[in-house]
N, C-alpha and C. Protein backbone atom coordinates (compact mmCIF):
# COMPACT_ATOMS: atom_id res chain seq x y z
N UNK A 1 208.09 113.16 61.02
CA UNK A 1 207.69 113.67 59.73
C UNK A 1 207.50 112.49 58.76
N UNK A 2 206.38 112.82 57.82
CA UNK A 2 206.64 111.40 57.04
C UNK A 2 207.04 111.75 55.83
N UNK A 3 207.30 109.96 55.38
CA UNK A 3 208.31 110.24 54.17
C UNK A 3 207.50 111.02 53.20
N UNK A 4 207.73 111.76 52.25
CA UNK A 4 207.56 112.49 51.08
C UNK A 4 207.06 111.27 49.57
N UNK A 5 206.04 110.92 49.39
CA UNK A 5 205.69 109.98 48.58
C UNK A 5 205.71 110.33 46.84
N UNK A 6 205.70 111.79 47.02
CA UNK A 6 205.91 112.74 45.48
C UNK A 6 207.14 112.13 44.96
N UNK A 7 206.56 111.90 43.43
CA UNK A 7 207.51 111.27 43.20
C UNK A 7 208.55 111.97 41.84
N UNK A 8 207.92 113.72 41.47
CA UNK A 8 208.42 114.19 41.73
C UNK A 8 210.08 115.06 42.80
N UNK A 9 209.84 114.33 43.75
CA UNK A 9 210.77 114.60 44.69
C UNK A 9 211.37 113.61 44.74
N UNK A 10 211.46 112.22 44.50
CA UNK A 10 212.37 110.93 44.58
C UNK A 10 213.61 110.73 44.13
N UNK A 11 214.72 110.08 43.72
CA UNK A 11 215.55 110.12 43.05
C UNK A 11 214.86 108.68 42.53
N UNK A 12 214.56 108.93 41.38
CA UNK A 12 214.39 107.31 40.64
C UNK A 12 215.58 106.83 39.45
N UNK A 13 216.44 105.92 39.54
CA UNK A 13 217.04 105.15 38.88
C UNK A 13 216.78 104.39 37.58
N UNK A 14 216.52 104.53 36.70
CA UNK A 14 215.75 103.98 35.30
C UNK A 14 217.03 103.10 34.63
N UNK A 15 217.11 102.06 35.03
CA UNK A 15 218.08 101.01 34.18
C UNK A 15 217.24 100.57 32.86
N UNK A 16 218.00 100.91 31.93
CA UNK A 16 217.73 100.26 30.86
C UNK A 16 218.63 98.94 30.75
N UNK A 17 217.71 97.87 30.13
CA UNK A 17 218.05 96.74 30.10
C UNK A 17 218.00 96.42 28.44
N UNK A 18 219.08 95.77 27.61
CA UNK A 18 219.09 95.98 26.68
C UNK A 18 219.16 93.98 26.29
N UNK A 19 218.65 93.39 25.16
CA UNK A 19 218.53 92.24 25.20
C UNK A 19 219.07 92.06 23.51
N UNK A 20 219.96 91.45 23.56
CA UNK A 20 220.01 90.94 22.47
C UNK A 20 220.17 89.59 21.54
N UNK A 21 219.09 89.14 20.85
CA UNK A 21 219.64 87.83 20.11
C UNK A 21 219.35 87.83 18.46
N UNK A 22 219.48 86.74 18.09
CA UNK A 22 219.90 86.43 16.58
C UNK A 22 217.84 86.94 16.04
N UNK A 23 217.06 86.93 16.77
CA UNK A 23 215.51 86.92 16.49
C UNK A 23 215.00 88.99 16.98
N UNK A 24 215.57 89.26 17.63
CA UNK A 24 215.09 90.57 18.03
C UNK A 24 216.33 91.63 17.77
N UNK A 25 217.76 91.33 17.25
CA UNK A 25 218.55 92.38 16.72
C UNK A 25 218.50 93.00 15.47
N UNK A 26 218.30 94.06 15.06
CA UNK A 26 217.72 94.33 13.76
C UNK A 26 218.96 94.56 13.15
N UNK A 27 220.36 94.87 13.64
CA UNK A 27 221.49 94.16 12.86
C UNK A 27 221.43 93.33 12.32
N UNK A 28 221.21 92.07 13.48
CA UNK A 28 221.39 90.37 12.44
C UNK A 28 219.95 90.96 11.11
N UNK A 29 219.09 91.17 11.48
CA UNK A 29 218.16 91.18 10.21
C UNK A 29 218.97 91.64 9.40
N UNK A 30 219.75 92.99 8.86
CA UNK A 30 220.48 93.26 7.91
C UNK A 30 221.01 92.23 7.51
N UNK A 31 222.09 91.85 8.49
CA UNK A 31 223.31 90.93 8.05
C UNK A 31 222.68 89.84 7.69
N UNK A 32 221.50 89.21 8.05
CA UNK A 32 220.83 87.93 6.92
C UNK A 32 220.97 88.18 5.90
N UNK A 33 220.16 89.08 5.27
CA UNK A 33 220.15 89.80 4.09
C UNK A 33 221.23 89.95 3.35
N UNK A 34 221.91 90.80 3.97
CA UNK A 34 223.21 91.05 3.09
C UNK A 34 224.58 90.71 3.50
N UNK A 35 224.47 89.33 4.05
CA UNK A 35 225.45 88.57 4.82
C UNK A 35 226.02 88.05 3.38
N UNK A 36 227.08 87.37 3.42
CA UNK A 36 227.73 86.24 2.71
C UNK A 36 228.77 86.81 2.25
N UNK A 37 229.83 86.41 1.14
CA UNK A 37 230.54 86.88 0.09
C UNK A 37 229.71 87.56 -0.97
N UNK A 38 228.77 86.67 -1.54
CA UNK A 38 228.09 87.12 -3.17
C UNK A 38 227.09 88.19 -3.06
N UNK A 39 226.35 88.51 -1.60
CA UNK A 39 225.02 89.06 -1.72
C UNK A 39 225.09 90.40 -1.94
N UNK A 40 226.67 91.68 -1.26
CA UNK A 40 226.67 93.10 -1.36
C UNK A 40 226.90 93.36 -3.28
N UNK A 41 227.96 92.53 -3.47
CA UNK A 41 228.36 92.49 -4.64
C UNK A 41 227.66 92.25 -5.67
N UNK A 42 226.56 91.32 -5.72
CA UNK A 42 225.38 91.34 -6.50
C UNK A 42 224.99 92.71 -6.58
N UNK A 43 224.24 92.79 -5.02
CA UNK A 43 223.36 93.90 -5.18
C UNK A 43 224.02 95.54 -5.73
N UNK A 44 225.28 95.44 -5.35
CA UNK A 44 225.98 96.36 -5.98
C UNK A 44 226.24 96.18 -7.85
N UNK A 45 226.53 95.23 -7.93
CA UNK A 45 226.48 95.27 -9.59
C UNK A 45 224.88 95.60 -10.08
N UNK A 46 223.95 94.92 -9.54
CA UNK A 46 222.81 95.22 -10.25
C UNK A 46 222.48 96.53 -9.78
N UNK A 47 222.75 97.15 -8.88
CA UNK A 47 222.46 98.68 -8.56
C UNK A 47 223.11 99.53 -9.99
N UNK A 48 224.66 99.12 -10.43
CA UNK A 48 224.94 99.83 -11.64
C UNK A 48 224.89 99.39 -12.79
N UNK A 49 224.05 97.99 -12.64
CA UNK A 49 224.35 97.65 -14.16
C UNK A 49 222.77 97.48 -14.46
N UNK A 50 221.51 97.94 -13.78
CA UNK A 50 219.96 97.47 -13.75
C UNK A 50 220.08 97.60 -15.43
N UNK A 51 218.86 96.97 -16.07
CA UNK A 51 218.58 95.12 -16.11
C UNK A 51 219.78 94.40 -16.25
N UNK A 52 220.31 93.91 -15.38
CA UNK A 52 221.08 93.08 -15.52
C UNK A 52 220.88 91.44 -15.55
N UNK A 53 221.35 91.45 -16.61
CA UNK A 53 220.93 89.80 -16.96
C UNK A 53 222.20 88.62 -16.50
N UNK A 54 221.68 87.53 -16.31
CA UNK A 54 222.30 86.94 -15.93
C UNK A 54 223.85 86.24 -16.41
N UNK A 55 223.77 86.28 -17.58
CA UNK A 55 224.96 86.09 -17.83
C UNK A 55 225.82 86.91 -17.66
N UNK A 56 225.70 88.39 -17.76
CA UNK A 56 226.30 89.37 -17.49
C UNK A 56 226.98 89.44 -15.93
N UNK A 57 225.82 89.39 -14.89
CA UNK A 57 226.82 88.81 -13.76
C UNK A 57 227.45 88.00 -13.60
N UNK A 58 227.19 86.91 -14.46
CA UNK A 58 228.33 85.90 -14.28
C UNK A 58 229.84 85.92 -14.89
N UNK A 59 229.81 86.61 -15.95
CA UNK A 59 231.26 87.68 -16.60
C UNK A 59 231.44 88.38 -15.46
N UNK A 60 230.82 89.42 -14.90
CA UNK A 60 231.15 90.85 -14.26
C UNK A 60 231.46 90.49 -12.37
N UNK A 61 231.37 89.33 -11.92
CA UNK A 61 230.77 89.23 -10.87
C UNK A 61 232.79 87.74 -10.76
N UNK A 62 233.52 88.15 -10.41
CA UNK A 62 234.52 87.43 -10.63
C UNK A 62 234.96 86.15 -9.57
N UNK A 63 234.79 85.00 -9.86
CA UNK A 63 235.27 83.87 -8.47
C UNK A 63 233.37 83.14 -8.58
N UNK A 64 232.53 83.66 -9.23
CA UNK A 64 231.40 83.24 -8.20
C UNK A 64 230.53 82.15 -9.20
N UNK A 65 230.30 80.74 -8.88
CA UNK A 65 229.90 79.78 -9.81
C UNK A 65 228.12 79.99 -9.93
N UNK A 66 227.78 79.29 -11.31
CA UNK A 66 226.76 79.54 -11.35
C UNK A 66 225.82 78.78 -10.43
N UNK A 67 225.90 78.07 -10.21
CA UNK A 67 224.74 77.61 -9.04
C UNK A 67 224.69 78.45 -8.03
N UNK A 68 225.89 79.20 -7.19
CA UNK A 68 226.03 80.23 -6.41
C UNK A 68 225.33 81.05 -6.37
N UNK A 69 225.42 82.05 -7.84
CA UNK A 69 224.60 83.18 -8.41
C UNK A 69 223.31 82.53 -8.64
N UNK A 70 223.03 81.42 -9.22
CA UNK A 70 221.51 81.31 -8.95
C UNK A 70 220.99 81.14 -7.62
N UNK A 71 221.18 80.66 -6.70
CA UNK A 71 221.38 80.70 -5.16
C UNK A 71 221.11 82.09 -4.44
N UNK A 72 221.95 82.71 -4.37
CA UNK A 72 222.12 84.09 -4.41
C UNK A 72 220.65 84.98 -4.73
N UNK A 73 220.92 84.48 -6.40
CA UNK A 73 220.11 85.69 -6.96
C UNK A 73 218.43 85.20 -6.22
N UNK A 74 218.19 84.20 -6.00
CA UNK A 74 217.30 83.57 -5.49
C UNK A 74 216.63 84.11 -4.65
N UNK A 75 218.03 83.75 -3.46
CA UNK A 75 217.82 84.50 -1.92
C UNK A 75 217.21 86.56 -2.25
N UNK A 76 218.20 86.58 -2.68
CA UNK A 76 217.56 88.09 -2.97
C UNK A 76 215.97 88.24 -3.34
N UNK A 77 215.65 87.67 -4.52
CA UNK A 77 214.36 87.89 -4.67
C UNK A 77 213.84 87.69 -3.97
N UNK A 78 213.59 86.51 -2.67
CA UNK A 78 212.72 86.02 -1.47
C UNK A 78 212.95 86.91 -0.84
N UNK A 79 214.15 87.90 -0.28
CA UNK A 79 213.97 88.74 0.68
C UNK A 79 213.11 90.16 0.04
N UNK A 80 213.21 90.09 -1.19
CA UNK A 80 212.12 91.22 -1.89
C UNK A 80 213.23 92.59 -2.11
N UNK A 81 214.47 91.91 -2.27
CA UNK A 81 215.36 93.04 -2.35
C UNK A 81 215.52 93.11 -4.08
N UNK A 82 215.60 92.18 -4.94
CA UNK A 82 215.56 92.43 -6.27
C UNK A 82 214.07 91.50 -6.85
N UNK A 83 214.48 91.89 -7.46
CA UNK A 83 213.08 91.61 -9.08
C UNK A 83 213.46 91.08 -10.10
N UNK A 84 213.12 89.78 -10.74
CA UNK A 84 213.21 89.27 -11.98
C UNK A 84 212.10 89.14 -12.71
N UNK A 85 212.75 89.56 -14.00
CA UNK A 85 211.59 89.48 -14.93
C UNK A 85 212.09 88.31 -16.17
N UNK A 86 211.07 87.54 -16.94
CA UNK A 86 211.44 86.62 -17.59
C UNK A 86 211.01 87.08 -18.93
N UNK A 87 211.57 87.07 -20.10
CA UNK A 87 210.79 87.04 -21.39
C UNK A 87 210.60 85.95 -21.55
N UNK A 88 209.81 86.06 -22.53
CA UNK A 88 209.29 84.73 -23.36
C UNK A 88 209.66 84.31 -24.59
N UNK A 89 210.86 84.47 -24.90
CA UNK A 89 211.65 83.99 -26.16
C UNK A 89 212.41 82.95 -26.01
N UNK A 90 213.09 82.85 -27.18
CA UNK A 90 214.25 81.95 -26.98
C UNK A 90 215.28 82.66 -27.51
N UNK A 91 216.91 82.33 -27.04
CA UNK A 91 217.16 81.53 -25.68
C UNK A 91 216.62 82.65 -24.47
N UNK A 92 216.01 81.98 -23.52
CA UNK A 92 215.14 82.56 -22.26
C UNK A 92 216.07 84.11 -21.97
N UNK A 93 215.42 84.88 -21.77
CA UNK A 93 215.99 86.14 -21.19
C UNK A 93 215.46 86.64 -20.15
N UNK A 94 216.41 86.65 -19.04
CA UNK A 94 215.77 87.08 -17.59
C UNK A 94 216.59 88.77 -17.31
N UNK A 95 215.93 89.66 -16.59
CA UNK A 95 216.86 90.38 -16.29
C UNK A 95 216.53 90.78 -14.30
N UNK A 96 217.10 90.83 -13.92
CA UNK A 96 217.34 91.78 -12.69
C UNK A 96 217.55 93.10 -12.35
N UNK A 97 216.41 93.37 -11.66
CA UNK A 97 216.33 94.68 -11.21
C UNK A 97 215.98 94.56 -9.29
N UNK A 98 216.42 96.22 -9.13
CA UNK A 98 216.62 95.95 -7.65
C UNK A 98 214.77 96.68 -7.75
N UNK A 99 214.42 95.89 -6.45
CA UNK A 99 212.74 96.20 -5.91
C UNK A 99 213.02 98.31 -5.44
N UNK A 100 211.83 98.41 -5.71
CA UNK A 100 211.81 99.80 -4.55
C UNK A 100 212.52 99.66 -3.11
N UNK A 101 211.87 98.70 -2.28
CA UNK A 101 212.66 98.19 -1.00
C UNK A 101 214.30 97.67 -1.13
N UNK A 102 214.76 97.25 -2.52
CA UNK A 102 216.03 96.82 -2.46
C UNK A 102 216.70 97.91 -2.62
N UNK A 103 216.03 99.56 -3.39
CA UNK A 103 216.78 100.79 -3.19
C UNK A 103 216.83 101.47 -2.20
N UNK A 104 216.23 101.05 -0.90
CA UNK A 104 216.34 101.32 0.21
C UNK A 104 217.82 100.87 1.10
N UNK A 105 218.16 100.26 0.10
CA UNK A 105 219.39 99.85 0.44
C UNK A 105 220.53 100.37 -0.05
N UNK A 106 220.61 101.53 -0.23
CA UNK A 106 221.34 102.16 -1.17
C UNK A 106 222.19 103.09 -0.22
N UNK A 107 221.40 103.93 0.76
CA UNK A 107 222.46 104.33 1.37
C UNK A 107 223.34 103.59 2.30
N UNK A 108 222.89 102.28 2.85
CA UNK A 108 223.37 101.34 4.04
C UNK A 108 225.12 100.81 2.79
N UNK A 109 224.66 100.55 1.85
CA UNK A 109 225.82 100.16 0.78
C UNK A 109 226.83 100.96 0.52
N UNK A 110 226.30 101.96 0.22
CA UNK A 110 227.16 103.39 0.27
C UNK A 110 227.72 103.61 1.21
N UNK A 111 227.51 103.28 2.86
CA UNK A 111 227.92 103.91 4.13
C UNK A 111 229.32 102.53 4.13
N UNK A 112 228.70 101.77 3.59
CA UNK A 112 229.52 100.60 3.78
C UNK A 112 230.86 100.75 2.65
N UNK A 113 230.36 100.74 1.74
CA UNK A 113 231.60 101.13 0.88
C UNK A 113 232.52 101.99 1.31
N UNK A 114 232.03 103.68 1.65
CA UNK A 114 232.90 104.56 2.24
C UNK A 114 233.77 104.04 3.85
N UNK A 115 232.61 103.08 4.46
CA UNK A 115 233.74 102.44 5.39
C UNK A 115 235.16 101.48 4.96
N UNK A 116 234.68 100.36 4.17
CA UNK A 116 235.63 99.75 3.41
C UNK A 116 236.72 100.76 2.84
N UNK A 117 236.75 101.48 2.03
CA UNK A 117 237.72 102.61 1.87
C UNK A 117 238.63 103.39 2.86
N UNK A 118 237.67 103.59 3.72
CA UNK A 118 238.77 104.29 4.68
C UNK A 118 239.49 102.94 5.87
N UNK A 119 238.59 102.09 5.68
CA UNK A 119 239.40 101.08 6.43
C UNK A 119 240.72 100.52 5.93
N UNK A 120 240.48 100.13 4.20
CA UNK A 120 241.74 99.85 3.40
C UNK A 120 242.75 100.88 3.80
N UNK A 121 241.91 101.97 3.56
CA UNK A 121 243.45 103.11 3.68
C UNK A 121 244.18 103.03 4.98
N UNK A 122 243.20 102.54 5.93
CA UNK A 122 243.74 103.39 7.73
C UNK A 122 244.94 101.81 7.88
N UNK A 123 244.31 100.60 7.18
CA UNK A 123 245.16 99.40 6.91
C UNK A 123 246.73 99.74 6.44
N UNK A 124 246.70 100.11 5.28
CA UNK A 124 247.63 100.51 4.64
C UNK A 124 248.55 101.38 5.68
N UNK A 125 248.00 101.99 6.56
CA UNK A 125 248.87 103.40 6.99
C UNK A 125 249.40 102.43 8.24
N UNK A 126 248.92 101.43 8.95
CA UNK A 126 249.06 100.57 9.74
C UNK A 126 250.37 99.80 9.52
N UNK A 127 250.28 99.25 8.07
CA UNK A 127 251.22 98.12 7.60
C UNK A 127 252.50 98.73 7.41
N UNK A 128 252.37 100.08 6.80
CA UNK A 128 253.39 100.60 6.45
C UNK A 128 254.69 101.51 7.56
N UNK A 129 254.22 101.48 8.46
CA UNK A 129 255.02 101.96 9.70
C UNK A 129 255.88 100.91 10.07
């Protein structure tokens, strides 16, 4: 009899092969972005404080030097996650706002915060036993 070539009738095995590096994980893409100490915390202050001007983060924003925050605020704009706008007065007035695409980031922050919270707490319940 010959073999049955339907392949329908085969048992086929489908390995998925999964590859990951620092160029094709769309994690690391997040975590570029919103990697560091200063970058959630920015984007979180300017999420509640939009136009936020710069001196204002630098009061509201605690530990973080100004070359940092200009650094920072920098990186953000190049990734197209916030927006600065400049007046034309004196003394110079800039403010920060988050892009359409940087409010896309709103629930990933949020998911993150509510993790941070329950992690502090599940910490706490850890330490205290």
């Amino acid at each position: 009899m010959k073999k049955n070539t339907n392949i329908d009738n085969q048992d086929i095995e489908i390995k998925k092969t999964f590859i990951f590096d620092e160029n094709t994980c769309p994690v690391t893409a997040t975590t570029k972005v919103l990697g560091g100490k200063w970058k959630p915390i920015l984007i979180n202050a300017i999420y509640h404080t939009a136009p936020a001007r710069f001196g204002e983060l630098k009061r509201s924003v605690v530990g973080i030097t100004q070359s940092m925050l200009t650094q920072q605020l920098r990186e953000l704009e190049d990734d197209g996650i916030i927006s600065r706008k400049i007046y034309a007065e004196i003394p110079p007035k800039v403010e920060y706002t988050l892009t359409e695409f940087g409010f896309t980031l709103s629930p990933v922050i949020q998911t993150m915060a509510n993790w941070g919270i329950e992690y502090r707490l599940n910490k706490q319940k850890v330490q205290s036993k």
